[in-house]
N, C-alpha and C. Protein backbone atom coordinates (compact mmCIF):
# COMPACT_ATOMS: atom_id res chain seq x y z
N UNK A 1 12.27 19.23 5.90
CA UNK A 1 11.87 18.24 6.89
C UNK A 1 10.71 17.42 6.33
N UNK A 2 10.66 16.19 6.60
CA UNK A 2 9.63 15.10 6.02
C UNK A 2 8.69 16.02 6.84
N UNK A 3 7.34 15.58 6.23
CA UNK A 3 5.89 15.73 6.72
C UNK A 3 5.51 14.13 6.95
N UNK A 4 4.15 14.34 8.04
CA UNK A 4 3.88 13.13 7.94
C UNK A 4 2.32 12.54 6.69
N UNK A 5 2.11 11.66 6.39
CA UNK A 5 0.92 11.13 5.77
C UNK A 5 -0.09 11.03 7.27
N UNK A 6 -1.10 10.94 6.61
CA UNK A 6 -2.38 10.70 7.37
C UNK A 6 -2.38 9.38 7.94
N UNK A 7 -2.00 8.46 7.90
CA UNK A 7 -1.68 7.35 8.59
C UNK A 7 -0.71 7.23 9.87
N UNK A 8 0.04 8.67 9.37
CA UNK A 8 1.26 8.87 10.42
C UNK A 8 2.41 8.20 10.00
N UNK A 9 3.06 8.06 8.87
CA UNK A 9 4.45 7.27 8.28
C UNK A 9 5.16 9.06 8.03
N UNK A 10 6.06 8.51 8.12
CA UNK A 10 7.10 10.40 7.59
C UNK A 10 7.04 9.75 6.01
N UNK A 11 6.74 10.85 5.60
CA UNK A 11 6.86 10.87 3.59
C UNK A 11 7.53 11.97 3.26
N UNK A 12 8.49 11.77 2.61
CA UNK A 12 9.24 10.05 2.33
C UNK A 12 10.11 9.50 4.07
N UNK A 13 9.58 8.57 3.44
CA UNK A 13 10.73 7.33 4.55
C UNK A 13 12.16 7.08 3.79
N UNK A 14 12.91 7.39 4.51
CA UNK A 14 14.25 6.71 4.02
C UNK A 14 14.82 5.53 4.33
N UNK A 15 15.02 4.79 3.63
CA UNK A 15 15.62 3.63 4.21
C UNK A 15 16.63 3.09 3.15
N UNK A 16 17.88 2.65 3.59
CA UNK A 16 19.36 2.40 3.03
C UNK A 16 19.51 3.01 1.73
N UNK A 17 19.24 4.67 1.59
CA UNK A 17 19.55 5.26 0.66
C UNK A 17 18.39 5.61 -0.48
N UNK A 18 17.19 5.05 0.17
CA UNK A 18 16.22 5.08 -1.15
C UNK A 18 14.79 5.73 -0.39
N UNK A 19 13.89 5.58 -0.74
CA UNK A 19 12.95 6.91 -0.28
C UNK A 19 11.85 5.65 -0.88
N UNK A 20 10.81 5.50 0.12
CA UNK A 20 9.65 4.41 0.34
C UNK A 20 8.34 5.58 1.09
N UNK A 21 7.21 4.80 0.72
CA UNK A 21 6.11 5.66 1.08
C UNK A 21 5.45 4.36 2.04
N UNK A 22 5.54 4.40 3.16
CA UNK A 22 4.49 3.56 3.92
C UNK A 22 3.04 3.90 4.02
N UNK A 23 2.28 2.82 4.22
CA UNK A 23 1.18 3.48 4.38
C UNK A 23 0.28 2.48 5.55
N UNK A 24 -0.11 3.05 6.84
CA UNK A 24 0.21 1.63 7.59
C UNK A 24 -1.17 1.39 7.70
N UNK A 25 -1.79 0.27 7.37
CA UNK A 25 -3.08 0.07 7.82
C UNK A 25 -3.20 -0.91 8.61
N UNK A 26 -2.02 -1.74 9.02
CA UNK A 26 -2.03 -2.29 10.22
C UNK A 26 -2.81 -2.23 11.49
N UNK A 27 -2.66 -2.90 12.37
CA UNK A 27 -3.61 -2.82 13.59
C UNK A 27 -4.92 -2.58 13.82
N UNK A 28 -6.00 -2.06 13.06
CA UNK A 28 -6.96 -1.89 13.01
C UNK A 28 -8.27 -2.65 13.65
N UNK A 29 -7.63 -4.18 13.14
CA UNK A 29 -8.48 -5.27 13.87
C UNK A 29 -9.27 -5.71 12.62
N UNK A 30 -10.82 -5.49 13.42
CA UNK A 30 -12.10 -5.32 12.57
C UNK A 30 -12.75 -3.93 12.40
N UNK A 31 -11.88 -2.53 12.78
CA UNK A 31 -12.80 -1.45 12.48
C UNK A 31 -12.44 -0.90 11.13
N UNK A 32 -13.48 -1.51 10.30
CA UNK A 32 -13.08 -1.29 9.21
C UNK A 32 -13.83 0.32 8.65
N UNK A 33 -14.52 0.91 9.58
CA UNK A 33 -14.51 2.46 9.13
C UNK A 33 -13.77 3.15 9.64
N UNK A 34 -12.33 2.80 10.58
CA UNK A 34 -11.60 3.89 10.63
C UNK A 34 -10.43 3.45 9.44
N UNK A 35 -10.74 1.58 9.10
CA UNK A 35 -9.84 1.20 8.42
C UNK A 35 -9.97 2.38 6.79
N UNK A 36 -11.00 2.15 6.65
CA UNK A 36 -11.80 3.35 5.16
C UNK A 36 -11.54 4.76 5.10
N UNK A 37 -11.56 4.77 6.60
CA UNK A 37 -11.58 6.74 6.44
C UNK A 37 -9.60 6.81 6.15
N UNK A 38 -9.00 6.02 7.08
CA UNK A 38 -7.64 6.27 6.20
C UNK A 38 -7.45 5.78 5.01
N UNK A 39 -7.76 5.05 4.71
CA UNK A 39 -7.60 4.65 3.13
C UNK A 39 -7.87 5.68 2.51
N UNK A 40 -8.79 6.44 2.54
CA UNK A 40 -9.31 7.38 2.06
C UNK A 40 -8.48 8.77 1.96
N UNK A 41 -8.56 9.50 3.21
CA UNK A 41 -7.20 10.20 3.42
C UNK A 41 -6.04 10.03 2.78
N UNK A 42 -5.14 8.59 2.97
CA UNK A 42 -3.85 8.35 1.77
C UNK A 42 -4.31 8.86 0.84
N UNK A 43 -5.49 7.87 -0.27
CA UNK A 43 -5.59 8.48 -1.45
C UNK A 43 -5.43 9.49 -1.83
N UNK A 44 -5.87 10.93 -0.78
CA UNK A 44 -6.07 12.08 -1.25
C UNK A 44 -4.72 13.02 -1.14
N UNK A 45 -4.03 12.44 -0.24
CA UNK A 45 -2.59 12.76 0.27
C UNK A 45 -1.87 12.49 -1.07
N UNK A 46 -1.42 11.16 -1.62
CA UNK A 46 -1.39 10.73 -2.49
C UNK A 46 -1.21 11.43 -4.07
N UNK A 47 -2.61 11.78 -4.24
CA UNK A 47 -3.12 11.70 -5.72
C UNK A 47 -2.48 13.20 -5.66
N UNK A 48 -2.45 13.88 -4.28
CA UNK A 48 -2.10 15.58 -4.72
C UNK A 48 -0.27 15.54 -4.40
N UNK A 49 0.32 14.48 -4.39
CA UNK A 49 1.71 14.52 -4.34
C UNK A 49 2.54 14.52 -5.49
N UNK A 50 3.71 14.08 -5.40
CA UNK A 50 4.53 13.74 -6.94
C UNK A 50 4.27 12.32 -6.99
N UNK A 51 4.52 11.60 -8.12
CA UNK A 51 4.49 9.95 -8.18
C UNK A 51 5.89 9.43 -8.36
N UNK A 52 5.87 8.01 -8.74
CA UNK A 52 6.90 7.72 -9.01
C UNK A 52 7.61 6.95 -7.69
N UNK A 53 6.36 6.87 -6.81
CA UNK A 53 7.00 5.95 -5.25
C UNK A 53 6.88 4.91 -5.15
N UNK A 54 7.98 4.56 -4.06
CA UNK A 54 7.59 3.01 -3.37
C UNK A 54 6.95 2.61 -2.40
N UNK A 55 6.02 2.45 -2.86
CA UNK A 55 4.47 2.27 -1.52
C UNK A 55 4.99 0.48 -0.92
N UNK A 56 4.56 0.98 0.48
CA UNK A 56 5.54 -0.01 1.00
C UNK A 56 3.32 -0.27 2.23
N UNK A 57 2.53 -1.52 1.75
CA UNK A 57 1.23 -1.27 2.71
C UNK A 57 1.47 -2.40 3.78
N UNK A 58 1.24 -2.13 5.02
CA UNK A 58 1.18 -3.04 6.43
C UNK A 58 -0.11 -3.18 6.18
N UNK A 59 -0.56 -4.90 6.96
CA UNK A 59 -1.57 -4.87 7.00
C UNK A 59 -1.38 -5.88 7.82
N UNK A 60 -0.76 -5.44 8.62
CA UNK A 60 -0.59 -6.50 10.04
C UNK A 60 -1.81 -6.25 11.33
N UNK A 61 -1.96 -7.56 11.48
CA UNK A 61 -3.44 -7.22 12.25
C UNK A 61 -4.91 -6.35 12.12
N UNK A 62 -4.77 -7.19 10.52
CA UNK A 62 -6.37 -5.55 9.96
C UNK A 62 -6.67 -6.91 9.68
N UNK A 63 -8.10 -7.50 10.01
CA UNK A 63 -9.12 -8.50 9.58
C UNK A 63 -9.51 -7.82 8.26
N UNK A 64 -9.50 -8.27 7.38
CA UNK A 64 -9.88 -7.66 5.73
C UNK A 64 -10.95 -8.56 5.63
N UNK A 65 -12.28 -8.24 5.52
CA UNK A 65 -13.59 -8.67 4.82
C UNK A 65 -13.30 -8.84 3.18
N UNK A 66 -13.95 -9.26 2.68
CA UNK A 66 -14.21 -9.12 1.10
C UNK A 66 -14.54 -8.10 0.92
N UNK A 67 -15.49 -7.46 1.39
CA UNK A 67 -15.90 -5.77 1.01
C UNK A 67 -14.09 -5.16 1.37
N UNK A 68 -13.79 -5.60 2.32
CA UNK A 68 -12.67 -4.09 2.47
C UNK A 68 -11.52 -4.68 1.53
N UNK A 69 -11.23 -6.50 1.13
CA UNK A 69 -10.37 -6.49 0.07
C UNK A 69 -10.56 -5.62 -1.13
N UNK A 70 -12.11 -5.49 -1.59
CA UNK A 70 -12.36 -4.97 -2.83
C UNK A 70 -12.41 -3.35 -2.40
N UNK A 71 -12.41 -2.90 -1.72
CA UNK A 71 -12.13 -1.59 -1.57
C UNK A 71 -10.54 -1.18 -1.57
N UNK A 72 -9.63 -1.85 -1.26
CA UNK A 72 -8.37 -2.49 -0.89
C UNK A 72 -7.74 -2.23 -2.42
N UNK A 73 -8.33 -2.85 -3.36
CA UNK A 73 -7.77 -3.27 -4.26
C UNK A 73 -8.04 -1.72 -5.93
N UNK A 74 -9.88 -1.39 -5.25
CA UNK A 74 -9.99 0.05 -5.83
C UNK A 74 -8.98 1.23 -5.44
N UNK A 75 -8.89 1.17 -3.97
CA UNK A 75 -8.16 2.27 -3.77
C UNK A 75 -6.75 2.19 -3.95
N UNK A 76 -6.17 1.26 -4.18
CA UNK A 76 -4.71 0.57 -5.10
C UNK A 76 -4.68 1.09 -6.17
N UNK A 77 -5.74 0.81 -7.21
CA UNK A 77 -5.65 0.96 -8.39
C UNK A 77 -5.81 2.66 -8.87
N UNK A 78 -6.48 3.01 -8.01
CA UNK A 78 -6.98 4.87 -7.95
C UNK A 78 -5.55 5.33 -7.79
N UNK A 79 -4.97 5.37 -6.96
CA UNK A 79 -3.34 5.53 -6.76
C UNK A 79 -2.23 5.08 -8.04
N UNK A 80 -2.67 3.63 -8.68
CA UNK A 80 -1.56 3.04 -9.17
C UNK A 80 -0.91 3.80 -10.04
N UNK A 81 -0.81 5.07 -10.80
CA UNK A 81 -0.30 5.71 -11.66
C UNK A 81 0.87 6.37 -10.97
N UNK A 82 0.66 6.87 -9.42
CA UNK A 82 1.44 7.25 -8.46
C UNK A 82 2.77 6.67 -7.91
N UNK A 83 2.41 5.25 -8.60
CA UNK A 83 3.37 4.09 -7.67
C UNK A 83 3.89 3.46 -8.68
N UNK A 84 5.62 3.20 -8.01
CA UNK A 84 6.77 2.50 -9.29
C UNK A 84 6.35 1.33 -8.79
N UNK A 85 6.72 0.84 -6.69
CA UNK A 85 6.26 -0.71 -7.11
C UNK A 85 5.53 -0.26 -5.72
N UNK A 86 4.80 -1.89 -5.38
CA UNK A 86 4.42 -2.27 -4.50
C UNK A 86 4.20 -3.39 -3.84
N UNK A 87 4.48 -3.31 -2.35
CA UNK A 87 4.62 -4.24 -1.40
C UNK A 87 3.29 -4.28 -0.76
N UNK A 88 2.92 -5.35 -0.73
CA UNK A 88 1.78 -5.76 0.33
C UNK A 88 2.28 -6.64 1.43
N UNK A 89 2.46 -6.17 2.83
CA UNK A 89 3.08 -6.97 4.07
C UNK A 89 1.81 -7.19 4.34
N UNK A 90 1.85 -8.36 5.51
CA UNK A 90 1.14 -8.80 6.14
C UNK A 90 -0.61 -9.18 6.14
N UNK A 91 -0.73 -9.85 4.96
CA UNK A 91 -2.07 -9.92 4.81
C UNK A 91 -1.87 -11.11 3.96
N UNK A 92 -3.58 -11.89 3.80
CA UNK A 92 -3.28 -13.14 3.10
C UNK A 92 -3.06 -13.42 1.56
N UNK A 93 -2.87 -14.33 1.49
CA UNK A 93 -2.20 -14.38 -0.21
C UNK A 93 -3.71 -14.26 -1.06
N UNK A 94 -4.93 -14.31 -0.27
CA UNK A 94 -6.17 -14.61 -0.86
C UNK A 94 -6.24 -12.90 -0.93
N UNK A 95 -5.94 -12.04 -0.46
CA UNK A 95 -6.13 -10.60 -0.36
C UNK A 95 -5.13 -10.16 -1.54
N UNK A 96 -3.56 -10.73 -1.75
CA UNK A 96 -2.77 -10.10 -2.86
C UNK A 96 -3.13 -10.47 -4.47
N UNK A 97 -3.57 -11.56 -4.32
CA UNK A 97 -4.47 -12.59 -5.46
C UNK A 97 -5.72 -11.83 -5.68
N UNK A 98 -6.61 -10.95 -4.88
CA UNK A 98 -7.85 -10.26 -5.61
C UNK A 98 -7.11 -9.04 -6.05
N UNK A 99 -6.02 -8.31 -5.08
CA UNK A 99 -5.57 -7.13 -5.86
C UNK A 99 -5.07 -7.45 -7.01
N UNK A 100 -4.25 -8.05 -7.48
CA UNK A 100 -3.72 -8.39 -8.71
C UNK A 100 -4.39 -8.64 -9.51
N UNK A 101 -5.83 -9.76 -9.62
CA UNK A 101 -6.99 -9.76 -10.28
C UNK A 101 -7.65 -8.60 -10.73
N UNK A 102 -7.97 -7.46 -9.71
CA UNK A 102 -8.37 -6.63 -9.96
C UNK A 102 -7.56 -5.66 -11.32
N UNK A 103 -6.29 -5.37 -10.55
CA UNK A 103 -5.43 -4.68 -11.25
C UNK A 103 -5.50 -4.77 -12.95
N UNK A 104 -5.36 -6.04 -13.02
CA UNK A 104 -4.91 -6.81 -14.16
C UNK A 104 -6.26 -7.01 -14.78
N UNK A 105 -7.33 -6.65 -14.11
CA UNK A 105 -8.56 -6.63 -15.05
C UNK A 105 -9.02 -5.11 -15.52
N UNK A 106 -8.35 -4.37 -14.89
CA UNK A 106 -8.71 -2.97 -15.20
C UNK A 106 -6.99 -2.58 -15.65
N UNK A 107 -6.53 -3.28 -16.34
CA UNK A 107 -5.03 -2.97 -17.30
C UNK A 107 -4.29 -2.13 -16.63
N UNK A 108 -4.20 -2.38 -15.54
CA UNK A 108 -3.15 -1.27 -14.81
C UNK A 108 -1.83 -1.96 -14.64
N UNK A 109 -0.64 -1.08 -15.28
CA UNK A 109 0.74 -1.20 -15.34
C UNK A 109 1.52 -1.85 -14.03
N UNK A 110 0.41 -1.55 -13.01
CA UNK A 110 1.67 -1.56 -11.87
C UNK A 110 1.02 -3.45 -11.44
N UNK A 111 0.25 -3.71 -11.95
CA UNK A 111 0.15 -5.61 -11.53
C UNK A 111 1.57 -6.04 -11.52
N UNK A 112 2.30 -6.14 -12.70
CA UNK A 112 3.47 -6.90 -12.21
C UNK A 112 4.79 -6.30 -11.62
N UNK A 113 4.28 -4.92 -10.76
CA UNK A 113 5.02 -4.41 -9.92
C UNK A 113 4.86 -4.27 -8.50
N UNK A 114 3.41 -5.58 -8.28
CA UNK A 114 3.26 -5.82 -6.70
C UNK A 114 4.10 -7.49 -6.27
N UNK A 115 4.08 -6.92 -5.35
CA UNK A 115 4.66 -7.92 -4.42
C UNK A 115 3.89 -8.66 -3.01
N UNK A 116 4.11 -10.03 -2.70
CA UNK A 116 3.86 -9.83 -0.75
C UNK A 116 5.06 -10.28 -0.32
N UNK A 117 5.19 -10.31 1.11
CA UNK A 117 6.05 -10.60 1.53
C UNK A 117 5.52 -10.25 3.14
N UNK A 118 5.61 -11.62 3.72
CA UNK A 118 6.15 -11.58 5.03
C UNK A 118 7.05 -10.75 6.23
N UNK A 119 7.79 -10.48 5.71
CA UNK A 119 9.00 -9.78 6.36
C UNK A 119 9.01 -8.27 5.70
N UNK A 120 8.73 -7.43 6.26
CA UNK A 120 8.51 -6.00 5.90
C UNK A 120 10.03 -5.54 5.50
N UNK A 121 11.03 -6.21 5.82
CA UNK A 121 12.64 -5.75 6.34
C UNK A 121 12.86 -5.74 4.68
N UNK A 122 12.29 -7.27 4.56
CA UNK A 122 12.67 -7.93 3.16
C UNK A 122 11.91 -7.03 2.02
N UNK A 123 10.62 -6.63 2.23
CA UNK A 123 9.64 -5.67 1.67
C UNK A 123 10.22 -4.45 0.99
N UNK A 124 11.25 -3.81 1.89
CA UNK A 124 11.57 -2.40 1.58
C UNK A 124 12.88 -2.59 0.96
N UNK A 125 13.74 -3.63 1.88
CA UNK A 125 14.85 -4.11 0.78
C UNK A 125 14.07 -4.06 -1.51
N UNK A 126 13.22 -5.17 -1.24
CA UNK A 126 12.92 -5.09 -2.55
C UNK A 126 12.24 -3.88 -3.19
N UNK A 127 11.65 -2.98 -2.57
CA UNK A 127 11.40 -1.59 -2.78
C UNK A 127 12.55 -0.98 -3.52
N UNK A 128 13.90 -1.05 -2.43
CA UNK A 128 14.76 -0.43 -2.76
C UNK A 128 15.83 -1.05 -4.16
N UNK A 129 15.23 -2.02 -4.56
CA UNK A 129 16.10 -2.96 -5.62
C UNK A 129 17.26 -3.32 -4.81
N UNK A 130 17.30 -4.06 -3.68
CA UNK A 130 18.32 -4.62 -3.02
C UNK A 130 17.58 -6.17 -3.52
């Protein structure tokens, strides 16, 4: 039986045959210390799992500061060895543009294995190589 992550997503998620890791930081607003303390939690969920997933992040309705992009983008990269690709839903292109900066300044493999996308549907489709 799936378990759930600390965010509350079932890990793994299945969807049309393929196995995705959500991680929802959605809704939050502006509380960006409960936004941190889960971030935090994933990581640790995370780093003690198997790798090799498709991290699929919501970030529908989370106001992202610059401090929490750049925390955003550390705790991405702390993970990235964990992760084949990744989706960033719902957040601005000014937020996927510092992760990738980041990424790509600290030589991590998985830069040209992020994505954004609007449509979460479309998100996990490309997760799944549909």
């Amino acid at each position: 039986m799936p378990k759930r992550s600390p965010s509350g997503s079932l890990c793994p998620y299945y969807y049309k045959g393929g196995e995705l890791h959500p991680l929802k930081y959605g809704s939050f607003k502006n509380d960006s210390w409960a936004l941190l303390s889960i971030m935090k939690a994933e990581e640790e969920f995370i780093l003690n799992s198997h790798g090799g997933r498709n991290v699929w992040i919501d970030l529908y309705d989370t106001n992202l500061s610059t401090f929490e992009i750049q925390r955003l983008a550390i705790h991405i990269y702390k993970i990235s060895h964990k992760i084949a690709k990744l989706a960033l839903v719902g957040c601005s292109k000014r937020t996927v543009r510092f992760v990738k900066d980041y990424l790509y300044k600290q030589n991590s493999q998985l830069v040209s294995k992020v994505q954004y996308f609007d449509d979460p549907e479309i998100a996990k489709d490309w997760l799944n190589g549909f």
